[in-house]
PDB file of N, CA and C in Angstrom:
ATOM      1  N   UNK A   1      15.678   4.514  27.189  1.00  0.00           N
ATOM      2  CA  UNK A   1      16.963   3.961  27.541  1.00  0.00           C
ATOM      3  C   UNK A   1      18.064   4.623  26.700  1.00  0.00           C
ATOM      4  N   UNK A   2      19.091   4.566  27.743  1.00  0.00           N
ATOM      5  CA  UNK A   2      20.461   5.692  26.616  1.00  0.00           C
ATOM      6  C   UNK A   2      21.791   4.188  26.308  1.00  0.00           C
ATOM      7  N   UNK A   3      21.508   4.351  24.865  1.00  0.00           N
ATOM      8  CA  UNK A   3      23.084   3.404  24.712  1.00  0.00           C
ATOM      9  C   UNK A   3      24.027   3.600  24.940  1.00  0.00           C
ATOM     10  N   UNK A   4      24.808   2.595  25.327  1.00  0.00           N
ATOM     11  CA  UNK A   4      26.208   2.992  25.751  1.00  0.00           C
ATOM     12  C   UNK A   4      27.090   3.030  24.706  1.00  0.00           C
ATOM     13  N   UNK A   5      27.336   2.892  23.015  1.00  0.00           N
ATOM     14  CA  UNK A   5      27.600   3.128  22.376  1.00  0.00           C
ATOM     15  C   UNK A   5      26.814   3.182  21.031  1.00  0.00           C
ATOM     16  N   UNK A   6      27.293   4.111  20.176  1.00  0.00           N
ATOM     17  CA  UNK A   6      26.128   4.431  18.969  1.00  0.00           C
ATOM     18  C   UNK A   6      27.125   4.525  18.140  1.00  0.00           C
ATOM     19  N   UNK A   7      27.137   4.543  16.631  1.00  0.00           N
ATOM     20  CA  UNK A   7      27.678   4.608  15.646  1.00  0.00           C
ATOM     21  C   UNK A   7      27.633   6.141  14.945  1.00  0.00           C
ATOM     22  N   UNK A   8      28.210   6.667  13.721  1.00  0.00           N
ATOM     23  CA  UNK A   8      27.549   8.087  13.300  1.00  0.00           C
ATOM     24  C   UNK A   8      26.884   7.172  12.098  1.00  0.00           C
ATOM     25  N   UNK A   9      26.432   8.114  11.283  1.00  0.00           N
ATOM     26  CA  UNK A   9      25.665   7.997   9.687  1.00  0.00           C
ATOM     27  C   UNK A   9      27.092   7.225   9.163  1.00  0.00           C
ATOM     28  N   UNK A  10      28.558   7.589   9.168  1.00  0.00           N
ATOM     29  CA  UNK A  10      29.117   7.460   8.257  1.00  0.00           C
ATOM     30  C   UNK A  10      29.670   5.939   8.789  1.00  0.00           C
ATOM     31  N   UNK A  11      29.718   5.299  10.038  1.00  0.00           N
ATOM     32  CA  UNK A  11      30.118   4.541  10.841  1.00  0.00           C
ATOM     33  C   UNK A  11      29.061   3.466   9.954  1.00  0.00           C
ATOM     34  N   UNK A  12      28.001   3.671  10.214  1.00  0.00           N
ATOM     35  CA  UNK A  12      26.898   2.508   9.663  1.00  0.00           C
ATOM     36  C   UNK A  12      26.870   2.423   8.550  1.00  0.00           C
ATOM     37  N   UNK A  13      27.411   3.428   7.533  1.00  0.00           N
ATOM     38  CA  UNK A  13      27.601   3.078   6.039  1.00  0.00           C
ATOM     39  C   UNK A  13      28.595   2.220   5.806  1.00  0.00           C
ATOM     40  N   UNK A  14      29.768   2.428   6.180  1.00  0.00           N
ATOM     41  CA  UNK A  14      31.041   1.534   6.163  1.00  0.00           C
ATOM     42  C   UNK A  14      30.533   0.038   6.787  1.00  0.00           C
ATOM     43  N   UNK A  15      29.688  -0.303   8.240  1.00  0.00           N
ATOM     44  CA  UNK A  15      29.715  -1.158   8.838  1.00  0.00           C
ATOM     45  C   UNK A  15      28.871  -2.057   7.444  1.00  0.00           C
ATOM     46  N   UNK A  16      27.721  -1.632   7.031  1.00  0.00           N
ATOM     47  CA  UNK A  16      27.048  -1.939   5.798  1.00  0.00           C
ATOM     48  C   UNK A  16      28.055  -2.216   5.017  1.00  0.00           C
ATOM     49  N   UNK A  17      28.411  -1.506   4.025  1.00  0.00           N
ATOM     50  CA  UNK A  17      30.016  -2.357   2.818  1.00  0.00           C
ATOM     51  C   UNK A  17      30.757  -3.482   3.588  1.00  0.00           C
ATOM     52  N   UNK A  18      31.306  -3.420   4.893  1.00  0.00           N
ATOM     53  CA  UNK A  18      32.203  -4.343   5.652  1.00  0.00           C
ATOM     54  C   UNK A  18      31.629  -5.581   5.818  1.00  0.00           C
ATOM     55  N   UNK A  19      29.921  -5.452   5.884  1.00  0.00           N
ATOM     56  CA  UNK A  19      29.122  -6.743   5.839  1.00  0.00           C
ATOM     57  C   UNK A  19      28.869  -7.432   4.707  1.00  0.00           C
ATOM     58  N   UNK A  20      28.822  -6.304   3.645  1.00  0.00           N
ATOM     59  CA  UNK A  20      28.930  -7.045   2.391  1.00  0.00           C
ATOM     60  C   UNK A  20      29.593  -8.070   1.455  1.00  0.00           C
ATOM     61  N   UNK A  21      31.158  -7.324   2.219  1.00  0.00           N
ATOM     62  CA  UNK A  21      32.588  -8.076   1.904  1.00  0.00           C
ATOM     63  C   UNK A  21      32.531  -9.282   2.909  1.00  0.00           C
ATOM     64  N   UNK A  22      32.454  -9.017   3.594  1.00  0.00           N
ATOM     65  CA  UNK A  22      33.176  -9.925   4.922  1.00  0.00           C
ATOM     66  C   UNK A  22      31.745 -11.209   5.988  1.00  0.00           C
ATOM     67  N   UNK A  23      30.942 -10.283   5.673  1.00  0.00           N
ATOM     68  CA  UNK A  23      29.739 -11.188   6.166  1.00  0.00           C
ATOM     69  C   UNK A  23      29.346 -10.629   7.968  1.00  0.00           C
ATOM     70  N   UNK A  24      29.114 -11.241   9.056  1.00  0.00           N
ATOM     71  CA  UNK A  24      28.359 -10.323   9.806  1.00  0.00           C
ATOM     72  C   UNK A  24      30.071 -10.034  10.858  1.00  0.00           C
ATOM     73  N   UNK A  25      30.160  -8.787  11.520  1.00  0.00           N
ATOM     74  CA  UNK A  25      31.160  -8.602  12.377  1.00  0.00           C
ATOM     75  C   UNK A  25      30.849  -8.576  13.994  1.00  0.00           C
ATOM     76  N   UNK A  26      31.795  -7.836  14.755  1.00  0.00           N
ATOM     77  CA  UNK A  26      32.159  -7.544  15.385  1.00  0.00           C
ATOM     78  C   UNK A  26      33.274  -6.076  15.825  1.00  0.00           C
ATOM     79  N   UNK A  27      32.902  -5.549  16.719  1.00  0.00           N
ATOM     80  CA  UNK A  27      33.974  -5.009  17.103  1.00  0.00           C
ATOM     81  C   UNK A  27      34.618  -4.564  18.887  1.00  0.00           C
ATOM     82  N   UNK A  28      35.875  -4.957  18.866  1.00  0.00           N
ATOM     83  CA  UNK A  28      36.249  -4.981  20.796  1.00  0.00           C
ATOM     84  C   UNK A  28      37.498  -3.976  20.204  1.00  0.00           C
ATOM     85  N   UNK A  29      37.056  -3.286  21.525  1.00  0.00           N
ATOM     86  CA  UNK A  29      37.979  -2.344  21.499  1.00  0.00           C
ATOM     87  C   UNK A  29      38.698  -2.146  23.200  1.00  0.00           C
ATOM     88  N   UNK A  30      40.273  -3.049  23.401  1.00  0.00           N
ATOM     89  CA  UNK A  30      40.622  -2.884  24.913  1.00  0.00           C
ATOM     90  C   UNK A  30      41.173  -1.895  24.736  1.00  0.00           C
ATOM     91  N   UNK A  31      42.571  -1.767  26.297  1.00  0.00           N
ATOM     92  CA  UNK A  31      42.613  -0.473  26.963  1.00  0.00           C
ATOM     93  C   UNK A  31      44.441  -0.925  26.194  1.00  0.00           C
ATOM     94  N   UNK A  32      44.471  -1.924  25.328  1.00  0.00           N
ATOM     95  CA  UNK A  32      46.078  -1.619  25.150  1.00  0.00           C
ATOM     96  C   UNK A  32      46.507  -1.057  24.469  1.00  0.00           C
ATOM     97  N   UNK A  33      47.708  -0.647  24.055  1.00  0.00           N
ATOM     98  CA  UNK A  33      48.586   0.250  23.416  1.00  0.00           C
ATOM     99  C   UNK A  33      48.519  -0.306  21.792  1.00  0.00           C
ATOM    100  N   UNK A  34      49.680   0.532  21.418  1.00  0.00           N
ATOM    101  CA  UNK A  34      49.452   0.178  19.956  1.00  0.00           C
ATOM    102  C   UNK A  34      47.235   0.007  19.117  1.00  0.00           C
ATOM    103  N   UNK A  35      47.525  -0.815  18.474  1.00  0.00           N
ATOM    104  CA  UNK A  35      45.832  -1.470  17.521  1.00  0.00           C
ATOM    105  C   UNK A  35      44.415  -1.273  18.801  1.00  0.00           C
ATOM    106  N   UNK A  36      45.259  -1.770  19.964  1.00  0.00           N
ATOM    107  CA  UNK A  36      44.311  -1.876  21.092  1.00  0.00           C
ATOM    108  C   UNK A  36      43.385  -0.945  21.272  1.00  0.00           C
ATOM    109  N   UNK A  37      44.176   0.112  21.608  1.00  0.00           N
ATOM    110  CA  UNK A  37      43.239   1.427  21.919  1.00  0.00           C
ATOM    111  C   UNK A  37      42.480   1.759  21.346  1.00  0.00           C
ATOM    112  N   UNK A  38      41.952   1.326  19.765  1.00  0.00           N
ATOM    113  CA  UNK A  38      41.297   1.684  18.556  1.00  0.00           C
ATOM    114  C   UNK A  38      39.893   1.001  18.441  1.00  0.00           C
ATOM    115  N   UNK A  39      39.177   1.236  18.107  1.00  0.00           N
ATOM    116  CA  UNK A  39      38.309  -0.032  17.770  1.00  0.00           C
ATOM    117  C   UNK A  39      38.222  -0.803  16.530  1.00  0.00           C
ATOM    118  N   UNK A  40      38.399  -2.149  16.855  1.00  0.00           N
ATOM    119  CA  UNK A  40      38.861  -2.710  15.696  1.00  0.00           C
ATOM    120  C   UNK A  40      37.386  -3.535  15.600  1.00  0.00           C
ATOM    121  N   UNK A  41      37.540  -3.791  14.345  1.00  0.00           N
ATOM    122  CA  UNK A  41      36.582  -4.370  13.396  1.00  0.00           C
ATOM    123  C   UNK A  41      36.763  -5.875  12.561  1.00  0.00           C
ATOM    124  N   UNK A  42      36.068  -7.159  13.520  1.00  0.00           N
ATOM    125  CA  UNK A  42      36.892  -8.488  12.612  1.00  0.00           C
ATOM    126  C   UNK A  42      35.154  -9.068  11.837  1.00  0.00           C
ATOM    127  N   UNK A  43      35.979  -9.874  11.615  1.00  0.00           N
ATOM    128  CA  UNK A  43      34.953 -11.036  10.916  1.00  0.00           C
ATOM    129  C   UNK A  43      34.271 -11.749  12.352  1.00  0.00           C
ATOM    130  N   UNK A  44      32.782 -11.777  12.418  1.00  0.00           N
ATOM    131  CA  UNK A  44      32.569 -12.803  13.525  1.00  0.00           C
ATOM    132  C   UNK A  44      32.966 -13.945  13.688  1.00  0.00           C
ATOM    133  N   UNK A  45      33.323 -14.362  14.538  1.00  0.00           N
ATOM    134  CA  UNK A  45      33.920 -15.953  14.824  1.00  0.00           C
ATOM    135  C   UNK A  45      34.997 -15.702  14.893  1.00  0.00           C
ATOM    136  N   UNK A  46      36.278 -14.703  14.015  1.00  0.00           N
ATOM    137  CA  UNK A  46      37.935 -14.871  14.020  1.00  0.00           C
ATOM    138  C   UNK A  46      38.124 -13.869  15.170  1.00  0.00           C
ATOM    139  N   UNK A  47      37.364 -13.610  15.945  1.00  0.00           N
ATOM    140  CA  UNK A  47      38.234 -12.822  17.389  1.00  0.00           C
ATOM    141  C   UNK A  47      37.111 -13.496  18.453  1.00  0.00           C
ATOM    142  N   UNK A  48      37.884 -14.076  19.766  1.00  0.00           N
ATOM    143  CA  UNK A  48      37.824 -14.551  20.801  1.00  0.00           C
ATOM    144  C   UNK A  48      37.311 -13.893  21.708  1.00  0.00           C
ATOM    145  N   UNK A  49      35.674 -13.887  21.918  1.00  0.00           N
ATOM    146  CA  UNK A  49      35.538 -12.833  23.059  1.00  0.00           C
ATOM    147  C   UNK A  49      35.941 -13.404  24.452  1.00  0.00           C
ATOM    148  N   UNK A  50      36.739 -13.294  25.561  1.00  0.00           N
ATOM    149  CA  UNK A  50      36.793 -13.874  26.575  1.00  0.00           C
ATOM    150  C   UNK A  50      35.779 -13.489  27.775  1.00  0.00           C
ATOM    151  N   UNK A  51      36.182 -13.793  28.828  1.00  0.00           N
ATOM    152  CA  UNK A  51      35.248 -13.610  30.124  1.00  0.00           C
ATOM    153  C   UNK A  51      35.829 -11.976  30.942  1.00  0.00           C
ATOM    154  N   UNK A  52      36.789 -11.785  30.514  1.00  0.00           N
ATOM    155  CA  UNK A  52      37.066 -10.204  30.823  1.00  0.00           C
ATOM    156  C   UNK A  52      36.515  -9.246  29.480  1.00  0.00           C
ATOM    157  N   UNK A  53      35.661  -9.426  28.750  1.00  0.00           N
ATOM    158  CA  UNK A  53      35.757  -8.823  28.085  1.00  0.00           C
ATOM    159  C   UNK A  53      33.448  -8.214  27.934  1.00  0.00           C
ATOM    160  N   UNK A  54      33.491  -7.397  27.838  1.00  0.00           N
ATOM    161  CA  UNK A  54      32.103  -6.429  28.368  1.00  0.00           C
ATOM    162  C   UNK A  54      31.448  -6.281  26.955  1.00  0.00           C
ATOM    163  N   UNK A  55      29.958  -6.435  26.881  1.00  0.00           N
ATOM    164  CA  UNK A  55      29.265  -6.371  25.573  1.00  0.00           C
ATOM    165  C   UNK A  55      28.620  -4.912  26.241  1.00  0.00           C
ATOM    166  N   UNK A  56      29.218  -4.446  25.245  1.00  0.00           N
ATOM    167  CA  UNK A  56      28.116  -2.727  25.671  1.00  0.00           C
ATOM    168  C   UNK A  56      27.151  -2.502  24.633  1.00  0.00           C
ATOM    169  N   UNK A  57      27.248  -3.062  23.811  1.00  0.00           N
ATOM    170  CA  UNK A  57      25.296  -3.007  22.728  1.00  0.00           C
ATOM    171  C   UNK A  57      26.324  -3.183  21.460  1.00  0.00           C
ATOM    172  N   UNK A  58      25.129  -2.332  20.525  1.00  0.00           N
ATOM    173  CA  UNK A  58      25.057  -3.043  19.543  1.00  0.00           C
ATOM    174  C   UNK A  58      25.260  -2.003  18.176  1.00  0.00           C
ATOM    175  N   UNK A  59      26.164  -1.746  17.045  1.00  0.00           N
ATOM    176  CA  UNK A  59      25.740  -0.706  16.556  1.00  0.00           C
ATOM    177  C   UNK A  59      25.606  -1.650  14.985  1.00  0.00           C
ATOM    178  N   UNK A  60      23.855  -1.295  14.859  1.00  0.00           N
ATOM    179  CA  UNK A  60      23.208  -1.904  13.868  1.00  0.00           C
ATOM    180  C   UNK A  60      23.219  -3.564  14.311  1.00  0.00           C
ATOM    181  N   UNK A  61      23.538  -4.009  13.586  1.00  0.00           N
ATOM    182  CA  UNK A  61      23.414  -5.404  14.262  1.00  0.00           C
ATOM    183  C   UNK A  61      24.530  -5.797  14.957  1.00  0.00           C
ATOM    184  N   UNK A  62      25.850  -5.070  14.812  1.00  0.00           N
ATOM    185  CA  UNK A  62      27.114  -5.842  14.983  1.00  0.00           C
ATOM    186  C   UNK A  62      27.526  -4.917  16.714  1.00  0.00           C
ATOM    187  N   UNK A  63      27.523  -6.275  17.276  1.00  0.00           N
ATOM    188  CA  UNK A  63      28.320  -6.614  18.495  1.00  0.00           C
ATOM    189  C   UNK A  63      29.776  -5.733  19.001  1.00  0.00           C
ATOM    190  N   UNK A  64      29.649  -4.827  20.071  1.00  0.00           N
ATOM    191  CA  UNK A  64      30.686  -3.674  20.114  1.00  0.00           C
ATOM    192  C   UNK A  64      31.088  -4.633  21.864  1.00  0.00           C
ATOM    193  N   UNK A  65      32.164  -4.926  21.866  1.00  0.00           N
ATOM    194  CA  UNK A  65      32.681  -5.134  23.569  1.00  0.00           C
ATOM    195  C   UNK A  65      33.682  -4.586  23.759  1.00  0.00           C
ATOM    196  N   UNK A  66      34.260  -4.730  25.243  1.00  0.00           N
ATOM    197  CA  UNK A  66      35.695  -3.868  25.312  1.00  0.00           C
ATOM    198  C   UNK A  66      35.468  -4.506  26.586  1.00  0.00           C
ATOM    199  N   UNK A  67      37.064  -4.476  26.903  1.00  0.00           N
ATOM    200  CA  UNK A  67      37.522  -5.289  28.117  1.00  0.00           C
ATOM    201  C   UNK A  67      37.579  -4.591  29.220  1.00  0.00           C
ATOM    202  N   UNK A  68      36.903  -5.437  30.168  1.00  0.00           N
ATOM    203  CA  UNK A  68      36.523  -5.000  31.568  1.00  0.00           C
ATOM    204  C   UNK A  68      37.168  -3.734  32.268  1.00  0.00           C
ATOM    205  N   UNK A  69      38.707  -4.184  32.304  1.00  0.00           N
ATOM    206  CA  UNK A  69      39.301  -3.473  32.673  1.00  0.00           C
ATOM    207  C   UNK A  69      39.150  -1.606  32.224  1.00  0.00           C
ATOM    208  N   UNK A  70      39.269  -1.484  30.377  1.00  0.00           N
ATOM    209  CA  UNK A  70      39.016  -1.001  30.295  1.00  0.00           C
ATOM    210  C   UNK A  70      37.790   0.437  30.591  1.00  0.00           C
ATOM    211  N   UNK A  71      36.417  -0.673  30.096  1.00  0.00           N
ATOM    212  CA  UNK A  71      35.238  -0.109  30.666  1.00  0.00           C
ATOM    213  C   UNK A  71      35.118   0.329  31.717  1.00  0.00           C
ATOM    214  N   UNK A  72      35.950   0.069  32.785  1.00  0.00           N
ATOM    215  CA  UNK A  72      36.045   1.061  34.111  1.00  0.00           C
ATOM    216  C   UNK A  72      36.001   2.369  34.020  1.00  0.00           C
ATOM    217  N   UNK A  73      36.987   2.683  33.139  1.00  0.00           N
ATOM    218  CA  UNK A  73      37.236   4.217  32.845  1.00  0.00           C
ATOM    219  C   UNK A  73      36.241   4.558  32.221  1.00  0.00           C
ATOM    220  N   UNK A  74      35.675   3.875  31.446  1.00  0.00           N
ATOM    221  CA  UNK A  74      34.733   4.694  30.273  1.00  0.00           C
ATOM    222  C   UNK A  74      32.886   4.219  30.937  1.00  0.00           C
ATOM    223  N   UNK A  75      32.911   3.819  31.755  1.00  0.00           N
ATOM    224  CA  UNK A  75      31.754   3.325  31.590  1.00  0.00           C
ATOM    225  C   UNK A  75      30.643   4.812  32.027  1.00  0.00           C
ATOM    226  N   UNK A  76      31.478   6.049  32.540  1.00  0.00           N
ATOM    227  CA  UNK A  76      30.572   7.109  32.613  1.00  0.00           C
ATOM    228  C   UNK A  76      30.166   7.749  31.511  1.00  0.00           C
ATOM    229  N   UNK A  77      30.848   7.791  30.186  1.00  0.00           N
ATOM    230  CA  UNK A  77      30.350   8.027  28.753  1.00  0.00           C
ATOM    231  C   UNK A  77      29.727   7.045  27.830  1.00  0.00           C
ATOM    232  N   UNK A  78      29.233   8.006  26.985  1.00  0.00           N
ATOM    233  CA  UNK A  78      28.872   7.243  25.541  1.00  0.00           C
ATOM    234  C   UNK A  78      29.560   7.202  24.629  1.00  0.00           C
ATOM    235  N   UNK A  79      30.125   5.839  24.206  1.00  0.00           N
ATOM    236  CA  UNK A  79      31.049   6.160  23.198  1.00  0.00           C
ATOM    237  C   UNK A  79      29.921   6.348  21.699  1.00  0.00           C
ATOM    238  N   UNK A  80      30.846   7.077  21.090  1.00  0.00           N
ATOM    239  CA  UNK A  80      30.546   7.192  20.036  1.00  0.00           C
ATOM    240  C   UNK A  80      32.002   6.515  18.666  1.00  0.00           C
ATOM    241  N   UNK A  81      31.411   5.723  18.093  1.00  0.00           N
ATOM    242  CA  UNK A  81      31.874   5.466  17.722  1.00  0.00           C
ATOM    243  C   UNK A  81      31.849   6.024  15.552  1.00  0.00           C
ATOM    244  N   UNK A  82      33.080   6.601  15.011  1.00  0.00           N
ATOM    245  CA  UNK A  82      33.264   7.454  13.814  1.00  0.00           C
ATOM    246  C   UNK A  82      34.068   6.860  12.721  1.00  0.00           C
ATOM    247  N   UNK A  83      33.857   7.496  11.413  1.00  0.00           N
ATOM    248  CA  UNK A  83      34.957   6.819  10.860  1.00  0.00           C
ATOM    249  C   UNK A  83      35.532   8.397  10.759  1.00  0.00           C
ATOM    250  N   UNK A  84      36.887   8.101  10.267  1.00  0.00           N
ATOM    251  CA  UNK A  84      37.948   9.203   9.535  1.00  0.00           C
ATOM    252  C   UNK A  84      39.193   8.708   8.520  1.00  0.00           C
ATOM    253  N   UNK A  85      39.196   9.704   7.910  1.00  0.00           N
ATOM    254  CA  UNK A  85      40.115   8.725   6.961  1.00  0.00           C
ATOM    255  C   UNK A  85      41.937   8.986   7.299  1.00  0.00           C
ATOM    256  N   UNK A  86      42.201   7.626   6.836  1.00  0.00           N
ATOM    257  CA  UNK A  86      43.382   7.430   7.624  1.00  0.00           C
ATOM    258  C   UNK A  86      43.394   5.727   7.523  1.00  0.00           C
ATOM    259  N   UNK A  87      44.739   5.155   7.921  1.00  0.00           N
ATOM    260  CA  UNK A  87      44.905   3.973   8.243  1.00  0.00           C
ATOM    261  C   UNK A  87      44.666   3.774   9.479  1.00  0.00           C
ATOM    262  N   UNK A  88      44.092   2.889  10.061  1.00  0.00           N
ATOM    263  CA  UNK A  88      43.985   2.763  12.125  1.00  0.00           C
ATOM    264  C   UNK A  88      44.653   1.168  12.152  1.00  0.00           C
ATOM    265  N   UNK A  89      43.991   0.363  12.591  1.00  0.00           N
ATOM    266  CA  UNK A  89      44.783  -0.898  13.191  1.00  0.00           C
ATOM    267  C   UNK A  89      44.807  -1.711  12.091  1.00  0.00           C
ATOM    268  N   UNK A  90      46.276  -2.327  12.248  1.00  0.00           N
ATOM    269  CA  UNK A  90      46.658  -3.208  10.696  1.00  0.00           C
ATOM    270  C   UNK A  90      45.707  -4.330  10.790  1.00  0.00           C
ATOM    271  N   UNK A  91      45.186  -4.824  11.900  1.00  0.00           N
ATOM    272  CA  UNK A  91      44.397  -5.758  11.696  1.00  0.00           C
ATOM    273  C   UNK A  91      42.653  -5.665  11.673  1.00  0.00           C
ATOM    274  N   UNK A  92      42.330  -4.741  11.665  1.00  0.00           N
ATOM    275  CA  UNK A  92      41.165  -4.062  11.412  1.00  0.00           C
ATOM    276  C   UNK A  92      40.667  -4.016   9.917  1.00  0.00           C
ATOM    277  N   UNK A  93      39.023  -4.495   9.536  1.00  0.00           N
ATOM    278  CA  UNK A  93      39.062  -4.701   8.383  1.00  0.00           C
ATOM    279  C   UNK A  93      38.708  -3.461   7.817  1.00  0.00           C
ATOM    280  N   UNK A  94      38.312  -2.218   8.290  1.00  0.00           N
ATOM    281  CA  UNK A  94      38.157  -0.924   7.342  1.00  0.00           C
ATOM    282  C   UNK A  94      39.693  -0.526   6.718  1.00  0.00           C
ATOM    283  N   UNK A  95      40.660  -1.190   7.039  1.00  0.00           N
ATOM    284  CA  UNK A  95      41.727  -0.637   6.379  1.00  0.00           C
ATOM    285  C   UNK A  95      41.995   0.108   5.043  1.00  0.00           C
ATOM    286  N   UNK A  96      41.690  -1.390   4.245  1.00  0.00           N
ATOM    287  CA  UNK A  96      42.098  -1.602   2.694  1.00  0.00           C
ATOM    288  C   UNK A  96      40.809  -0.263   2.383  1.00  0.00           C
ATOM    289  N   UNK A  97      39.703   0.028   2.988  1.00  0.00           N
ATOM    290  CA  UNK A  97      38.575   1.286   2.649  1.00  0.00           C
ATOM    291  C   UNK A  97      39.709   2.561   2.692  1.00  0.00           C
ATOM    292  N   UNK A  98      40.879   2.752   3.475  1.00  0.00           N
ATOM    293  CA  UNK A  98      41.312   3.986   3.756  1.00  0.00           C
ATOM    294  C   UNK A  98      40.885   4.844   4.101  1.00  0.00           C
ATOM    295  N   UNK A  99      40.141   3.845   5.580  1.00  0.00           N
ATOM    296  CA  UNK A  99      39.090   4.746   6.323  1.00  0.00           C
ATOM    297  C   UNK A  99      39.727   4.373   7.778  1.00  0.00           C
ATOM    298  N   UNK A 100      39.524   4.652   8.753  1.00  0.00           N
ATOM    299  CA  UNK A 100      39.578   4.028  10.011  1.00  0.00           C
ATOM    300  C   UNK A 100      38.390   4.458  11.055  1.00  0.00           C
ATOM    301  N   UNK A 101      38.130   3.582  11.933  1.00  0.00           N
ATOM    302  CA  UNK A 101      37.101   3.685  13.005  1.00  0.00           C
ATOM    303  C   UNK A 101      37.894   4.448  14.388  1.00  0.00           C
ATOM    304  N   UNK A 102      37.057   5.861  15.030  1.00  0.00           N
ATOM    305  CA  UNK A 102      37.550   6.246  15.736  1.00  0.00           C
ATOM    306  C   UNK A 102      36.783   6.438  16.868  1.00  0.00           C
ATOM    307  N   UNK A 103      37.188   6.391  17.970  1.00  0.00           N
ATOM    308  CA  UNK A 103      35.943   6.334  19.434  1.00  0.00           C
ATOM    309  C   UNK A 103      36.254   8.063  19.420  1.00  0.00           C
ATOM    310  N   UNK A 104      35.503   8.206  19.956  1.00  0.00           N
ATOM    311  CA  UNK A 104      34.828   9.466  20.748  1.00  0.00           C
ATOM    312  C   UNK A 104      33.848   9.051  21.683  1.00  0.00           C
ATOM    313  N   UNK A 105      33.617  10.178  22.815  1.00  0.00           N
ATOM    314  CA  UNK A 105      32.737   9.991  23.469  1.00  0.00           C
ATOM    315  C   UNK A 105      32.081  11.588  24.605  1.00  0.00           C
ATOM    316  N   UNK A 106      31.388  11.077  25.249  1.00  0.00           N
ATOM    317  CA  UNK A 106      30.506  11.899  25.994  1.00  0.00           C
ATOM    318  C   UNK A 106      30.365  11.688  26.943  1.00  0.00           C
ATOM    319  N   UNK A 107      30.554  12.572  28.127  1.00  0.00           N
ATOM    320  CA  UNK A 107      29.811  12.156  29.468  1.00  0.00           C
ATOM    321  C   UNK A 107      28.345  11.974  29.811  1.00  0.00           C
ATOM    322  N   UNK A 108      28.001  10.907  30.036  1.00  0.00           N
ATOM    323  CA  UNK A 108      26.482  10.631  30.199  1.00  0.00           C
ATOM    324  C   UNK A 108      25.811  12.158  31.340  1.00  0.00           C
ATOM    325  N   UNK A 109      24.757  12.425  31.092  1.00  0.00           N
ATOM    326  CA  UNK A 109      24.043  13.157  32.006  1.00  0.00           C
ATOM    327  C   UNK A 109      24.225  12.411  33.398  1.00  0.00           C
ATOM    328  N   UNK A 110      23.273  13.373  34.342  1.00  0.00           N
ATOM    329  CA  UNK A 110      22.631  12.441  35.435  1.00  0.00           C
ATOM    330  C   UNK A 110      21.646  11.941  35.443  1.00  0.00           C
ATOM    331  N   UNK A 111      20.563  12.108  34.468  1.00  0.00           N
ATOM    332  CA  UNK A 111      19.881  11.681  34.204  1.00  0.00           C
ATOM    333  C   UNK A 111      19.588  10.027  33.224  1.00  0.00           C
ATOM    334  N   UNK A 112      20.295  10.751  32.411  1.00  0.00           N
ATOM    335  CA  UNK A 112      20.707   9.611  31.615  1.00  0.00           C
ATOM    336  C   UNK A 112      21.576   8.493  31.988  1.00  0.00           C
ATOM    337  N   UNK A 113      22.623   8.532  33.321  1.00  0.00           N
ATOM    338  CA  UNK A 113      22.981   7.861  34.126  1.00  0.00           C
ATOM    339  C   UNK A 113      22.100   6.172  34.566  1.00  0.00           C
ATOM    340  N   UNK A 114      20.864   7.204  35.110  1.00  0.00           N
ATOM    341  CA  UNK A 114      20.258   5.616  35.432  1.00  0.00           C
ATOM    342  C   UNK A 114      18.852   5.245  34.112  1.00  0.00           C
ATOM    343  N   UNK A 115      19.421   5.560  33.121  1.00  0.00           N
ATOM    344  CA  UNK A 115      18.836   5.271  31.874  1.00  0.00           C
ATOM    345  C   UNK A 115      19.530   4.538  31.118  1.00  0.00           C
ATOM    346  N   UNK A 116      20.930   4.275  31.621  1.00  0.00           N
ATOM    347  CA  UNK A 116      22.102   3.393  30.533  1.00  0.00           C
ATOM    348  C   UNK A 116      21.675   2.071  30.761  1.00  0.00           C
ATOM    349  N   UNK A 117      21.586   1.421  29.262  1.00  0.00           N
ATOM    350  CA  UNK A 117      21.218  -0.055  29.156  1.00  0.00           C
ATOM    351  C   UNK A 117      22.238  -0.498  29.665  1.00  0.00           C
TER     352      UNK A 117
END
């Protein structure tokens, strides 16, 4: 089976420290402007997943969704999800690290097509 999103080495090190501080997360990343477009990173429980909003797996233990709407566009890649350093969304907790989380992605094969969880 091919995930629909994966983390890098440096993504799961940070997600590790962020659990340490903060306890277990989350991260949704919609299609809006500004913080939106980013993938942001909360504390579980302080962000609202709604009924428009899509669980695409899992990177390490923590819960990655993005809103429906969005996932339209993307649902033919894999995101990959990175860190880089930089500030990204003020409300995102890698901040104060002076790191930020950045999507990338890939077009799935055809193969790998009907292999996506």
């Amino acid at each position: 089976m091919v995930d629909k999103v994966v983390g890098t080495e440096q993504t799961i090190k940070l997600i590790d420290r962020l659990i340490d501080l903060h306890g277990p997360l989350l991260f949704h990343q919609s299609g809006g402007c500004c913080d939106g477009s980013s993938p942001m990173c909360f504390p579980r429980g302080e962000f609202k997943i709604g009924k428009s909003d899509v669980l695409l797996g899992y990177i390490g233990n923590t819960p990655f969704y993005m809103s429906k709407d969005q996932y339209e566009y993307w649902k033919h890649t894999q995101l990959i999800i990175d860190v880089v350093s930089g500030r990204g969304g003020m409300f995102s907790l890698e901040g104060p690290e002076g790191k930020r989380f950045l999507t990338r992605s890939r077009l799935f094969t055809d193969e790998e097509r009907t292999e996506v969880k």
